[in-house]
Structure formats: structure tokens, C-alpha cells
C-alpha atoms as a PDB file:
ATOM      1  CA  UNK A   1      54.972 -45.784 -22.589  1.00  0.00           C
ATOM      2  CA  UNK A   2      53.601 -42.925 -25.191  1.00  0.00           C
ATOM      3  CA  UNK A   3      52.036 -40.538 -22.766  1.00  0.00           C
ATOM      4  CA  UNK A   4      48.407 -40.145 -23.666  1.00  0.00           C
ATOM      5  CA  UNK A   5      48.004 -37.417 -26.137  1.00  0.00           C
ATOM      6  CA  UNK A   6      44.007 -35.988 -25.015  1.00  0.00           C
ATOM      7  CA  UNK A   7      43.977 -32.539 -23.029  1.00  0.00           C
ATOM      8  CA  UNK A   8      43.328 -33.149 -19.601  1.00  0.00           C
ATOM      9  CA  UNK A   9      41.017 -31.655 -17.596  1.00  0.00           C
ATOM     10  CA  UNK A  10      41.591 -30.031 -13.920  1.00  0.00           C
ATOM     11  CA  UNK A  11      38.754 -29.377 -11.421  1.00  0.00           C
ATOM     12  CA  UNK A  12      39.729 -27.319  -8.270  1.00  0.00           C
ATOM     13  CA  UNK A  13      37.033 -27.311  -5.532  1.00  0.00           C
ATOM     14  CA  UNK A  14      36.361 -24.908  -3.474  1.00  0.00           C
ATOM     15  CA  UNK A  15      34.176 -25.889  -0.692  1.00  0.00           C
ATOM     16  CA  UNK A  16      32.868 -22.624   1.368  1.00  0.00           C
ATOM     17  CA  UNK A  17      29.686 -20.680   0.723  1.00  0.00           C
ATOM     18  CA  UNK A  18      28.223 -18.017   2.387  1.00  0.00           C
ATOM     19  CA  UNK A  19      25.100 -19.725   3.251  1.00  0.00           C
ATOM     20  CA  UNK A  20      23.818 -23.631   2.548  1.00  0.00           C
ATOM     21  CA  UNK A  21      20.979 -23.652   0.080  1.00  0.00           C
ATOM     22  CA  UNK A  22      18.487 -25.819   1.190  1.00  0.00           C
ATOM     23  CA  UNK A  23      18.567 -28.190  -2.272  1.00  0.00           C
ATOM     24  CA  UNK A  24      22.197 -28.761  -2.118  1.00  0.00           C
ATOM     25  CA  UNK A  25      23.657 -31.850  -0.917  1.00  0.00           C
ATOM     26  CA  UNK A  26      27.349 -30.775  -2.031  1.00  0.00           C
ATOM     27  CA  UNK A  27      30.341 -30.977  -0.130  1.00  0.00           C
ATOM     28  CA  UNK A  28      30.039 -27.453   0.997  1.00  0.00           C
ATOM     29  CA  UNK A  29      30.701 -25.648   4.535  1.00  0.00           C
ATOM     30  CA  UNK A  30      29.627 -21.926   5.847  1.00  0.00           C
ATOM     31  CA  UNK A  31      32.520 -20.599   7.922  1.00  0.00           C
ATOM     32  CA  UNK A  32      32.910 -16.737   8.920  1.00  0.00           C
ATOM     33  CA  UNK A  33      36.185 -17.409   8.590  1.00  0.00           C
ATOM     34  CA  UNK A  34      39.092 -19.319   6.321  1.00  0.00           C
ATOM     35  CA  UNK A  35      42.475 -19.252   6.640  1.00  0.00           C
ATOM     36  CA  UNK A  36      43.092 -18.375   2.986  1.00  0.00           C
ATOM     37  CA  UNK A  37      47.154 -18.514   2.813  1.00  0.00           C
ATOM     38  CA  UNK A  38      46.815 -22.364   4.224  1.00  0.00           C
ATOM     39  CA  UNK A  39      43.769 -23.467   1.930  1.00  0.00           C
ATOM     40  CA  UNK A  40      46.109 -21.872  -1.186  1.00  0.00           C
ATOM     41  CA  UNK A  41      48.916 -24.001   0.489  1.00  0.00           C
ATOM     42  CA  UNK A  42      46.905 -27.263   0.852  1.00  0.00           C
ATOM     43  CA  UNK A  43      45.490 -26.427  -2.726  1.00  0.00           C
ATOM     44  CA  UNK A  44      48.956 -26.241  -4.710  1.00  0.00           C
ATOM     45  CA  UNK A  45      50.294 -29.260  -2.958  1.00  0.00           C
ATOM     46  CA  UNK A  46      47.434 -31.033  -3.738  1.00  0.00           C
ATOM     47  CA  UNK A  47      48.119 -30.099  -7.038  1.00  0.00           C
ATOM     48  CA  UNK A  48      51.465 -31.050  -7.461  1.00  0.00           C
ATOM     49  CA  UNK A  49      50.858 -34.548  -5.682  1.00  0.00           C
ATOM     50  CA  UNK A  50      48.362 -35.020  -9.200  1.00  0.00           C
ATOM     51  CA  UNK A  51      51.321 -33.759 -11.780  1.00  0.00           C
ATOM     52  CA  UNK A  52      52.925 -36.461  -9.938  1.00  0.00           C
ATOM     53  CA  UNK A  53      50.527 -39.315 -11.509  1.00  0.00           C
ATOM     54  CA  UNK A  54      50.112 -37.294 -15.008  1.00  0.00           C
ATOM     55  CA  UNK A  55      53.281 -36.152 -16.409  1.00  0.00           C
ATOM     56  CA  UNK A  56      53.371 -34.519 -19.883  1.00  0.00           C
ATOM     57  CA  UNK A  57      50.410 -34.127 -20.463  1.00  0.00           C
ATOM     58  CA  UNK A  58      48.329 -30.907 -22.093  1.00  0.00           C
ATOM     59  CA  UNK A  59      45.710 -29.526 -20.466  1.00  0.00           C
ATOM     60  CA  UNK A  60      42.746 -28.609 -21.989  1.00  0.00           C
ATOM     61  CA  UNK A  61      40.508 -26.912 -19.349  1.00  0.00           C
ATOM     62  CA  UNK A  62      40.215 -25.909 -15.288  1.00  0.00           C
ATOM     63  CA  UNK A  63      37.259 -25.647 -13.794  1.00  0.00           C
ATOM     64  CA  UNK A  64      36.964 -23.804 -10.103  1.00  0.00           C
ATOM     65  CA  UNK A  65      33.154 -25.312  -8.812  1.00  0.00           C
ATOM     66  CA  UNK A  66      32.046 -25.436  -5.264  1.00  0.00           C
ATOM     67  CA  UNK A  67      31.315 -24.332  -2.882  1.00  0.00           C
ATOM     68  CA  UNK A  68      31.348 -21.020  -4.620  1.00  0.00           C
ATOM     69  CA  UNK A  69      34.530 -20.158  -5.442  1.00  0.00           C
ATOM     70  CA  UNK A  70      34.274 -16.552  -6.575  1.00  0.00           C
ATOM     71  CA  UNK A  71      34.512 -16.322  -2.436  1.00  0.00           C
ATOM     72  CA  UNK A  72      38.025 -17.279  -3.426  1.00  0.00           C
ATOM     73  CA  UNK A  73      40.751 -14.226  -3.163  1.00  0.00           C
ATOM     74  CA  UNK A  74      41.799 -13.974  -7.283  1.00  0.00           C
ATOM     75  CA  UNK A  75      45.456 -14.013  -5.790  1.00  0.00           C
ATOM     76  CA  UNK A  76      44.508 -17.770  -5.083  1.00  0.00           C
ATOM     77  CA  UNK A  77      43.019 -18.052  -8.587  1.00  0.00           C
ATOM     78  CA  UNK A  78      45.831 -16.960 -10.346  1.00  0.00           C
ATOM     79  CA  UNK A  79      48.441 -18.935  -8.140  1.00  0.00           C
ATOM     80  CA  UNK A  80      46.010 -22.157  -9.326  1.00  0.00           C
ATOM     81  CA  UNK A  81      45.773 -21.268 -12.564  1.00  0.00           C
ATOM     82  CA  UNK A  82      50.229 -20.564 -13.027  1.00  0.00           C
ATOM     83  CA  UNK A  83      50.744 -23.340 -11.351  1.00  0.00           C
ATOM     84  CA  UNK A  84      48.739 -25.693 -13.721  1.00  0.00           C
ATOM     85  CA  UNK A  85      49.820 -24.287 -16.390  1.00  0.00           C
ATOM     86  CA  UNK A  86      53.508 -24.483 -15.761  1.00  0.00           C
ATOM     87  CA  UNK A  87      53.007 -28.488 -14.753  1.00  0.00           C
ATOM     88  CA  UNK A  88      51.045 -29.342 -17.730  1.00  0.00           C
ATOM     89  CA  UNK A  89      51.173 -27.521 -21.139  1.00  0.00           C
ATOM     90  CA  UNK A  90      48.036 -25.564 -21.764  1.00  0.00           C
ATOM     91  CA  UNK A  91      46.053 -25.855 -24.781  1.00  0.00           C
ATOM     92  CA  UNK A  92      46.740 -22.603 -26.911  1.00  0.00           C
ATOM     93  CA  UNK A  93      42.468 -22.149 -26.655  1.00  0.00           C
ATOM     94  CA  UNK A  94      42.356 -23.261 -22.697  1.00  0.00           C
ATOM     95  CA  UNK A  95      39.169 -22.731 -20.900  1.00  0.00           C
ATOM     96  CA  UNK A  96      39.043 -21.575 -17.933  1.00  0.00           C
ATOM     97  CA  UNK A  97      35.995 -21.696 -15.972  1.00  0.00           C
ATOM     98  CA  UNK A  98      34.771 -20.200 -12.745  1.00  0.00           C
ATOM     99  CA  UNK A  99      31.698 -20.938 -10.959  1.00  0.00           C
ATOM    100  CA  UNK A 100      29.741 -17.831  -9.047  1.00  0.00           C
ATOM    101  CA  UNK A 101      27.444 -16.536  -7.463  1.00  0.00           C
ATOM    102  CA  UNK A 102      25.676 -13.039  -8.258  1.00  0.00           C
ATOM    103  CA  UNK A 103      26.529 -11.020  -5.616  1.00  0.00           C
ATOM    104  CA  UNK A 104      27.373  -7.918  -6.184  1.00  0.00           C
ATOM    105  CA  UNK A 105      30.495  -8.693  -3.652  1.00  0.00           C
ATOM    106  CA  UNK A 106      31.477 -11.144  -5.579  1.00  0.00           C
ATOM    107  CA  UNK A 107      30.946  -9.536  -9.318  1.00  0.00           C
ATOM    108  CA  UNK A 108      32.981  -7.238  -7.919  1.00  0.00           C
ATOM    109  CA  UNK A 109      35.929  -9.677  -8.030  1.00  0.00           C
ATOM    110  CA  UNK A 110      34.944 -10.517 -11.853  1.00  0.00           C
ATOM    111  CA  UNK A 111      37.610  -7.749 -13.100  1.00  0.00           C
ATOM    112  CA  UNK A 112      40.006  -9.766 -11.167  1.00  0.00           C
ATOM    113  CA  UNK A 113      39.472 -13.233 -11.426  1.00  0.00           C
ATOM    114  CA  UNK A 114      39.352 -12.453 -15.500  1.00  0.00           C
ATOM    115  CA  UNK A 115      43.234 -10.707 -15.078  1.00  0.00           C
ATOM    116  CA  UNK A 116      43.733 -14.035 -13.108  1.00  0.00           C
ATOM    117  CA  UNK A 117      43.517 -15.631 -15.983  1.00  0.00           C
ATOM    118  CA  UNK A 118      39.918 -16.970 -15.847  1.00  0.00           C
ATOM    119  CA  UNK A 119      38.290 -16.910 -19.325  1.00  0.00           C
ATOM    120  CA  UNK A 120      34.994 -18.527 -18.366  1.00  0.00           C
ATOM    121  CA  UNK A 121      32.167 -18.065 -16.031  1.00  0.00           C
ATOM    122  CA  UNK A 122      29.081 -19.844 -14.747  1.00  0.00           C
ATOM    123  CA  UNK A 123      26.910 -17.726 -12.642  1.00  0.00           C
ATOM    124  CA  UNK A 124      24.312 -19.038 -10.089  1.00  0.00           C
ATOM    125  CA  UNK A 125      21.205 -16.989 -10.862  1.00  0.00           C
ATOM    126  CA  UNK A 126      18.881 -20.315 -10.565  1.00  0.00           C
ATOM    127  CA  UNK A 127      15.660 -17.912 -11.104  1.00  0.00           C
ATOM    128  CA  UNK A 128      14.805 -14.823 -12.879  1.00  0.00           C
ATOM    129  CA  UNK A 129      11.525 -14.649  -9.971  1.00  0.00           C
ATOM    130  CA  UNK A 130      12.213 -13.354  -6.859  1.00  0.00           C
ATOM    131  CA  UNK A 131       9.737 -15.143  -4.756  1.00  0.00           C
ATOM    132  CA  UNK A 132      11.372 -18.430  -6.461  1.00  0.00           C
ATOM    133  CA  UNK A 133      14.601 -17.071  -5.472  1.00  0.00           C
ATOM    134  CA  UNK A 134      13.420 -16.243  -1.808  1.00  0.00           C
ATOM    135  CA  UNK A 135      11.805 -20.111  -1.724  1.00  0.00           C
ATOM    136  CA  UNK A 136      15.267 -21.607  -2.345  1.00  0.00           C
ATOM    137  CA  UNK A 137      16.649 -19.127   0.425  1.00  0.00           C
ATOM    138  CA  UNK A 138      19.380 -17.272  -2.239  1.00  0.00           C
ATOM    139  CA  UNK A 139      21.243 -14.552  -1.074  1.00  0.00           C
ATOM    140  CA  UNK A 140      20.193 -12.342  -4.411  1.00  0.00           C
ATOM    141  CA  UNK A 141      17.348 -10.876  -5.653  1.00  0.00           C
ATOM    142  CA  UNK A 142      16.377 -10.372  -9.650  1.00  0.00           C
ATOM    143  CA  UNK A 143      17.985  -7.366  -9.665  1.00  0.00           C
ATOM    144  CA  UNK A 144      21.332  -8.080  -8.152  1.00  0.00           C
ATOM    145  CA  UNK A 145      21.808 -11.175  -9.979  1.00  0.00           C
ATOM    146  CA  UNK A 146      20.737  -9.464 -13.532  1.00  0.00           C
ATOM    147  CA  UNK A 147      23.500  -6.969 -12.552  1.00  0.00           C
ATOM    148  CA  UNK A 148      25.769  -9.587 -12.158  1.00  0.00           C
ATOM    149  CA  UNK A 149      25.526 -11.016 -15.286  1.00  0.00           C
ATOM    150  CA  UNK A 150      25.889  -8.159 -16.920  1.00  0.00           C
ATOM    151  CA  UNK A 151      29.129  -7.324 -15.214  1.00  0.00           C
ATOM    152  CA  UNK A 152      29.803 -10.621 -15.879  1.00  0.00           C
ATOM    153  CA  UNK A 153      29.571 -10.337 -19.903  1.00  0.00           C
ATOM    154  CA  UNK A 154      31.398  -7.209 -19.710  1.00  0.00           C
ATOM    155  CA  UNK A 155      34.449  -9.034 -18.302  1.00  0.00           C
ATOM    156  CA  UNK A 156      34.277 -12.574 -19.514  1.00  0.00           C
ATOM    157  CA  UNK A 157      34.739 -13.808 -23.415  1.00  0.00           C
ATOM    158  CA  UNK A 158      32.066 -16.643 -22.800  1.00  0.00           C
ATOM    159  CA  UNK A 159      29.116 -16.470 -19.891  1.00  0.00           C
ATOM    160  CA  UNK A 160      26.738 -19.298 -18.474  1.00  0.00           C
ATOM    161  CA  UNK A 161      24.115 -19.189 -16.220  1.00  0.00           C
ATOM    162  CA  UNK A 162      22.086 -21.484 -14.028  1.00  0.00           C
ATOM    163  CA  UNK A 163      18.606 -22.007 -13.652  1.00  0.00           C
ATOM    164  CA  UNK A 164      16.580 -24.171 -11.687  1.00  0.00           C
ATOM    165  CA  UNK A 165      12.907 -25.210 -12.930  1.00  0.00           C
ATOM    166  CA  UNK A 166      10.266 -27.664 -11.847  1.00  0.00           C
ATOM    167  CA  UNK A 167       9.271 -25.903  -8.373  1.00  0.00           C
ATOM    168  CA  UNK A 168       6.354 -26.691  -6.442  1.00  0.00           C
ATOM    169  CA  UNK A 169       3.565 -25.139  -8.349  1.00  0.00           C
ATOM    170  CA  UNK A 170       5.204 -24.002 -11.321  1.00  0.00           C
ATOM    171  CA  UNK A 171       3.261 -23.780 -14.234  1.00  0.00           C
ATOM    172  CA  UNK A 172       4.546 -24.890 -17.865  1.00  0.00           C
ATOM    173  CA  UNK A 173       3.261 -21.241 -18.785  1.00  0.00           C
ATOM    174  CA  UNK A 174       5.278 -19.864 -16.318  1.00  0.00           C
ATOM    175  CA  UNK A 175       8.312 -21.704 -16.905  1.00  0.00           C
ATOM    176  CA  UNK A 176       7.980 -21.003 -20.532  1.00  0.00           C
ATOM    177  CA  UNK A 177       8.000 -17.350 -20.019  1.00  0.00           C
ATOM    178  CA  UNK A 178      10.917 -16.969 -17.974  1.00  0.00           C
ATOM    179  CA  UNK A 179      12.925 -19.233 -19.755  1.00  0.00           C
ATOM    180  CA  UNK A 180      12.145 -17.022 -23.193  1.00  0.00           C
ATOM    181  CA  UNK A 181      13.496 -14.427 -20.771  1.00  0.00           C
ATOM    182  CA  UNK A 182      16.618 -16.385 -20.114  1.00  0.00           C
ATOM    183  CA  UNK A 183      17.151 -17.033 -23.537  1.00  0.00           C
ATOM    184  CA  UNK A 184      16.980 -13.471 -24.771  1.00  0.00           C
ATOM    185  CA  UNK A 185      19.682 -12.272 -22.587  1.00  0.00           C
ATOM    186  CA  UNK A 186      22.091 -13.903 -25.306  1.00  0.00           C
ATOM    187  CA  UNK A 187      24.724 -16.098 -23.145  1.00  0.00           C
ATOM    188  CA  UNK A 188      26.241 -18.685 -25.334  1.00  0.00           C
ATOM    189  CA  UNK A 189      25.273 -21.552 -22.669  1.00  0.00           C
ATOM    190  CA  UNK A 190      22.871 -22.253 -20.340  1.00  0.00           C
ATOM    191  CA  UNK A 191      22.819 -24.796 -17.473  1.00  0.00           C
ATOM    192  CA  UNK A 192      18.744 -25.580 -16.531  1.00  0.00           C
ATOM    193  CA  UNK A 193      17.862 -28.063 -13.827  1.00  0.00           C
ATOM    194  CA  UNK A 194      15.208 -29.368 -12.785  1.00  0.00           C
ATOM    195  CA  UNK A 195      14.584 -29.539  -8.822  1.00  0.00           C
ATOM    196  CA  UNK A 196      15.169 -32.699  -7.357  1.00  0.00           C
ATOM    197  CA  UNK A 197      14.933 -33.408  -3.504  1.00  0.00           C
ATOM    198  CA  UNK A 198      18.241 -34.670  -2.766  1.00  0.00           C
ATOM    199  CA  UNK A 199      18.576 -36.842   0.933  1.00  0.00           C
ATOM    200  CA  UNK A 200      19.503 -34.918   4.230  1.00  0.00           C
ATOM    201  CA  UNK A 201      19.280 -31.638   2.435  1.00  0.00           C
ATOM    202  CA  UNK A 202      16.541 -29.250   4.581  1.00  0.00           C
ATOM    203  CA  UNK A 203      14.239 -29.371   1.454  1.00  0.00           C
ATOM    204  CA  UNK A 204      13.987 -33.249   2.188  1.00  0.00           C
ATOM    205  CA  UNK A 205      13.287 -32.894   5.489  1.00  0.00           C
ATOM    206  CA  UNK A 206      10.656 -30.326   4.397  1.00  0.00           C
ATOM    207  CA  UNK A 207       9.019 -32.932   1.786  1.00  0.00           C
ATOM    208  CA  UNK A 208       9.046 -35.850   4.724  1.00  0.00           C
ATOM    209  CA  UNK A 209       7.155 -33.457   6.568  1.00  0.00           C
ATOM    210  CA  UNK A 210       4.468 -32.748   3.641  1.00  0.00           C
ATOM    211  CA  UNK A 211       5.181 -28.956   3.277  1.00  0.00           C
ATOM    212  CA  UNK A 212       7.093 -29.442   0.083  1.00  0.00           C
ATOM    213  CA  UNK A 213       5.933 -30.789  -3.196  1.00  0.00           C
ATOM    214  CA  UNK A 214       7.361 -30.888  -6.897  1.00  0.00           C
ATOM    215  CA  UNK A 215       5.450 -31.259  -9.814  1.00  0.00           C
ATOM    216  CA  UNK A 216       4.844 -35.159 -11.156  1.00  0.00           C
ATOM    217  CA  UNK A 217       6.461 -37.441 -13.186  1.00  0.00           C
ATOM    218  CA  UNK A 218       4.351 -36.339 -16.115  1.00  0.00           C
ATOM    219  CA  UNK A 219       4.294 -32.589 -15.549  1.00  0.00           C
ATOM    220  CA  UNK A 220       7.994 -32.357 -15.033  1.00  0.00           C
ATOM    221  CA  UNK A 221       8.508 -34.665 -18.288  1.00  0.00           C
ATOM    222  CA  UNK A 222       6.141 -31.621 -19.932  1.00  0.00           C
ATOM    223  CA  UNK A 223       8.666 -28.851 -18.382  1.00  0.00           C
ATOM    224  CA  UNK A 224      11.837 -30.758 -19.865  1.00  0.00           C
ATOM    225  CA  UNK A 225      10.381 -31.731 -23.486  1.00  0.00           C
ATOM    226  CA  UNK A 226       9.258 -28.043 -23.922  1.00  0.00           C
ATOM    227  CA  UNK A 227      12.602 -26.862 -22.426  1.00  0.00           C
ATOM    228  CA  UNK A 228      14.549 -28.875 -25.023  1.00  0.00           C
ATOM    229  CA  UNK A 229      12.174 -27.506 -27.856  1.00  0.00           C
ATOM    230  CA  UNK A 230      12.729 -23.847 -26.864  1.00  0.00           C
ATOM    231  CA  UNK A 231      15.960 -23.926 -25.979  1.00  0.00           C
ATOM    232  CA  UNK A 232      16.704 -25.871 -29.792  1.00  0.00           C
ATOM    233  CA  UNK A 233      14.640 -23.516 -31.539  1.00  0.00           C
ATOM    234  CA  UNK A 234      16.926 -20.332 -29.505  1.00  0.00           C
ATOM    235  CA  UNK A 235      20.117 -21.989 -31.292  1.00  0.00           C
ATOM    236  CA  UNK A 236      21.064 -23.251 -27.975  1.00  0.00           C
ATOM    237  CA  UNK A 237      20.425 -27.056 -28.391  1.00  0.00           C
ATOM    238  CA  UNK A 238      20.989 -29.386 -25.473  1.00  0.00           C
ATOM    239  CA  UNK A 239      24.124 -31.280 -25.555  1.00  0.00           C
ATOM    240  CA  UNK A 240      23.667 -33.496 -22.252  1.00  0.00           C
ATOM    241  CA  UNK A 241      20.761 -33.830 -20.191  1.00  0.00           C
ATOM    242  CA  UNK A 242      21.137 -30.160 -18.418  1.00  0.00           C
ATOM    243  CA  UNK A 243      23.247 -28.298 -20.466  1.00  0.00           C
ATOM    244  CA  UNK A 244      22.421 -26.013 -23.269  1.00  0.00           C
ATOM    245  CA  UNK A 245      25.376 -24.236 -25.929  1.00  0.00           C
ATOM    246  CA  UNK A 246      25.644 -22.675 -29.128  1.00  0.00           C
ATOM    247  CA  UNK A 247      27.257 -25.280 -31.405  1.00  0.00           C
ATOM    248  CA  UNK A 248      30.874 -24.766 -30.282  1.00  0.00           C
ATOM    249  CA  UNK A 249      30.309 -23.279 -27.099  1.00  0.00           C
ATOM    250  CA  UNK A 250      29.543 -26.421 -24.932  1.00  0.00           C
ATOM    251  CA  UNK A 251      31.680 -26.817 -21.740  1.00  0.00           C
ATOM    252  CA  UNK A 252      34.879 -28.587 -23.407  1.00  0.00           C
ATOM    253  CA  UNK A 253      35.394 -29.486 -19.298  1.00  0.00           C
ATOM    254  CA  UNK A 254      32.034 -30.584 -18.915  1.00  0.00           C
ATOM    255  CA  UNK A 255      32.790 -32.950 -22.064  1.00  0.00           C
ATOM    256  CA  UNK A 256      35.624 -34.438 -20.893  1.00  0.00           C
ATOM    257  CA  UNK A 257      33.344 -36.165 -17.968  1.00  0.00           C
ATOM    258  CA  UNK A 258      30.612 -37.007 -20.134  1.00  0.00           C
ATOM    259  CA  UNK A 259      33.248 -38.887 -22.365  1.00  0.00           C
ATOM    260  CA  UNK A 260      35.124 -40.608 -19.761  1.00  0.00           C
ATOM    261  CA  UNK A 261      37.998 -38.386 -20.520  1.00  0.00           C
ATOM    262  CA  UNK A 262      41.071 -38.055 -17.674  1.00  0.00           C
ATOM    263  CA  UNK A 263      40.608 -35.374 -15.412  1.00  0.00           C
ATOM    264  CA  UNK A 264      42.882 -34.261 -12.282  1.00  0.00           C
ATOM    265  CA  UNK A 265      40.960 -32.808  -9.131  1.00  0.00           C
ATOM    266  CA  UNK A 266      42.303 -30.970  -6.446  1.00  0.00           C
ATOM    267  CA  UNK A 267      40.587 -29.611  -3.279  1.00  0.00           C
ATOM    268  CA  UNK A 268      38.094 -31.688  -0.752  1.00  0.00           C
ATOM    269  CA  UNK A 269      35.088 -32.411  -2.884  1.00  0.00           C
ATOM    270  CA  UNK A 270      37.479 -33.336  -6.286  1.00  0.00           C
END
């Protein structure tokens, strides 16, 4: 049989955080503590149990999600990341990405994780409003998480960052203006999601109970159309339902779902 000749794609999850956000309904755990050496352990033999099922194959991307795996040690990153690489042949233009959040613990790991070999980040902002941010219980404020991603274009060749629209009383005026903030801060890719009220997260025990309410069918059809217009009209024209790039800059490991490509995953939630 002619092995298949497509890059593969690897996702590595890492499923700790240092706090559940009330939206998320993601295989993710808060722990004070994690036994790092075994979880790097578990993670590598995880990994070669996969190579085991895909021989010779190249691979075209890894992507570290969570969880929030810039909690990860970059010692564990980089052990991932060689280990891949020497089971599968890497793509000569292999991305790398890293999803995390903008602490400033954690951007202070961004000099480390790039020397790890990470070429790639996504970075959790989710608002540029701090009473947004303090309604969806983040662990930043504006100013930490604007320092982040600046830290975070100093050290990586291509930056993303999330944000999360359609909250209870959001106006499309508001929205507007904070995205035409987003957008000036000149990442190549953007990741904008509307909230949704996923089952037993606390935010759906909070909308059972009447004290939570998103905006309408119709209003949050008005946030997404003008989201796609602005976001077109920035050069940074939406590619799947969420996701936002410069023509060339889309996630190639994002891609590789959305076109039923083959993908390895290692870790709990893979």
C-alpha cells in the first residue's frame, strides 16, 4: 500500500487550567498540582502508540489546545514537539501552534515555548472590556492581556487571538467598536465567537435560573453579518464560520479538520 502522501496533522491536549470558565464545557480540570514528569511520560507514549497506526507519513502541523497548555513546562513542549518530528517527517514550513492564555505568568514562558520550537500562538484574550472579561470570570484584565499579546508578537512569527461576542446586552455599536479595536492591533488571524450556552456549564445553570440572557436569533445574526463585513473589509476575510486570516495565514491545522484531513491526537481530550 502507497502510504498516503497529505501532511498530517497532530493535536496534543493538554487538559489543566487554572480556573474553569463558566462557558466552557471542555474536557478541562483545575488541580494545584500535576505531576508533570508522568503527564510528559503518558504524553510521549501516547504518541508513539499513534506513529504506530501512521507510519511514513509527513507532518504538516501540531497543535497544543486545552486546557491551556502554556501551563505546560516548555521542557514538555519541546520533548512533544522532537519527538513528532523524529516519528514523522516535518513539513520544511511546519506550524506549530500553541494555545494560551494572557497571563503575564504564562507570557512569561513565550521566550521559551518559541526556543521549544513553537512557531505559532493563539492567545485567549476573549474581550478587549474588562467588565466583559470580569462577567466570564477570566483571570486577566485589558491590560494584562494587551501585554500579552504584545509579548506575544515579539516572540512568535504568526499571532491569533480570541474573542468572544454576543453577550447579554451587547450592543452591535459596541461590538463594532471593539472589534475595529481588535482589528487594528494587526495579528494575521483572528478567532471570534459568538457566546453560546453550552449544557452543565455554570452559565447554563445561570440561564435555567433566568439571570442570564444572550441576545436573539436576529440580533446575534446582526453581530455575525457585520462581523464578517468588517473583518472582510480589514483584509482578514472569514475562512470558516469563526475564523478570520489574511489570505495565507489561515490555520493550515485548523484546515485539515475542516477538510476531513487525517489527524493524530494525543492527550485525554484528543
Amino acid at each position: 500500500m502507497t502510504p498516503d502522501k497529505t501532511p498530517l496533522a497532530l493535536y496534543v491536549h493538554w487538559p489543566f487550567c487554572v480556573s474553569k470558565c463558566p462557558y466552557c464545557d471542555f474536557n478541562s480540570h483545575v488541580r494545584d498540582v500535576v505531576d508533570q514528569q508522568a503527564w510528559r511520560d503518558s504524553l510521549l507514549a501516547d504518541l508513539a502508540y499513534e506513529a504506530e497506526a501512521l507510519p511514513d507519513r509527513t507532518l504538516g502541523s501540531i497543535f497544543f489546545g486545552g486546557g491551556t497548555p502554556s501551563l505546560m513546562p516548555p521542557a514538555t513542549v519541546a520533548a512533544i514537539i522532537a519527538a513528532a518530528q523524529t516519528i514523522w517527517t516535518p513539513a520544511p514550513d511546519i506550524e506549530i501552534t500553541l494555545e494560551a492564555n494572557p497571563s503575564s505568568v504564562e507570557a512569561a514562558r513565550f521566550a521559551d515555548l518559541a526556543a521549544a520550537g513553537v512557531n505559532r500562538v493563539s492567545l485567549g484574550l476573549q474581550s478587549l472590556d474588562n467588565m466583559a472579561l470580569k462577567f466570564l470570570d477570566r483571570a486577566h484584565d485589558v491590560t494584562e492581556g494587551l501585554g500579552a499579546l504584545d509579548t506575544a508578537q515579539r516572540h512568535f512569527g504568526r499571532v491569533s487571538f480570541d474573542l468572544i461576542y454576543a453577550l447579554p446586552d451587547q450592543s452591535l455599536a459596541a461590538w463594532q467598536a471593539e472589534l475595529a479595536r481588535a482589528l487594528a492591533f494587526g495579528t494575521e488571524h483572528l478567532s471570534l465567537y459568538q457566546l453560546t450556552i453550552e449544557p452543565g456549564t455554570r452559565f447554563a445553570t445561570e440561564a435555567a435560573r433566568g439571570r442570564l440572557t444572550i441576545p436573539d436569533g436576529d440580533s446575534a445574526a446582526d453581530l455575525f453579518e457585520a462581523t464578517r463585513a468588517m473583518t472582510a473589509a480589514a483584509g482578514l476575510p472569514a475562512y470558516e464560520t469563526s475564523n478570520h486570516a489574511r489570505p495565507g495565514a489561515e490555520s493550515r491545522h485548523n484546515l485539515t479538520y475542516w477538510r476531513y484531513g487525517d489527524y493524530a491526537g494525543v492527550g485525554p481530550g484528543a
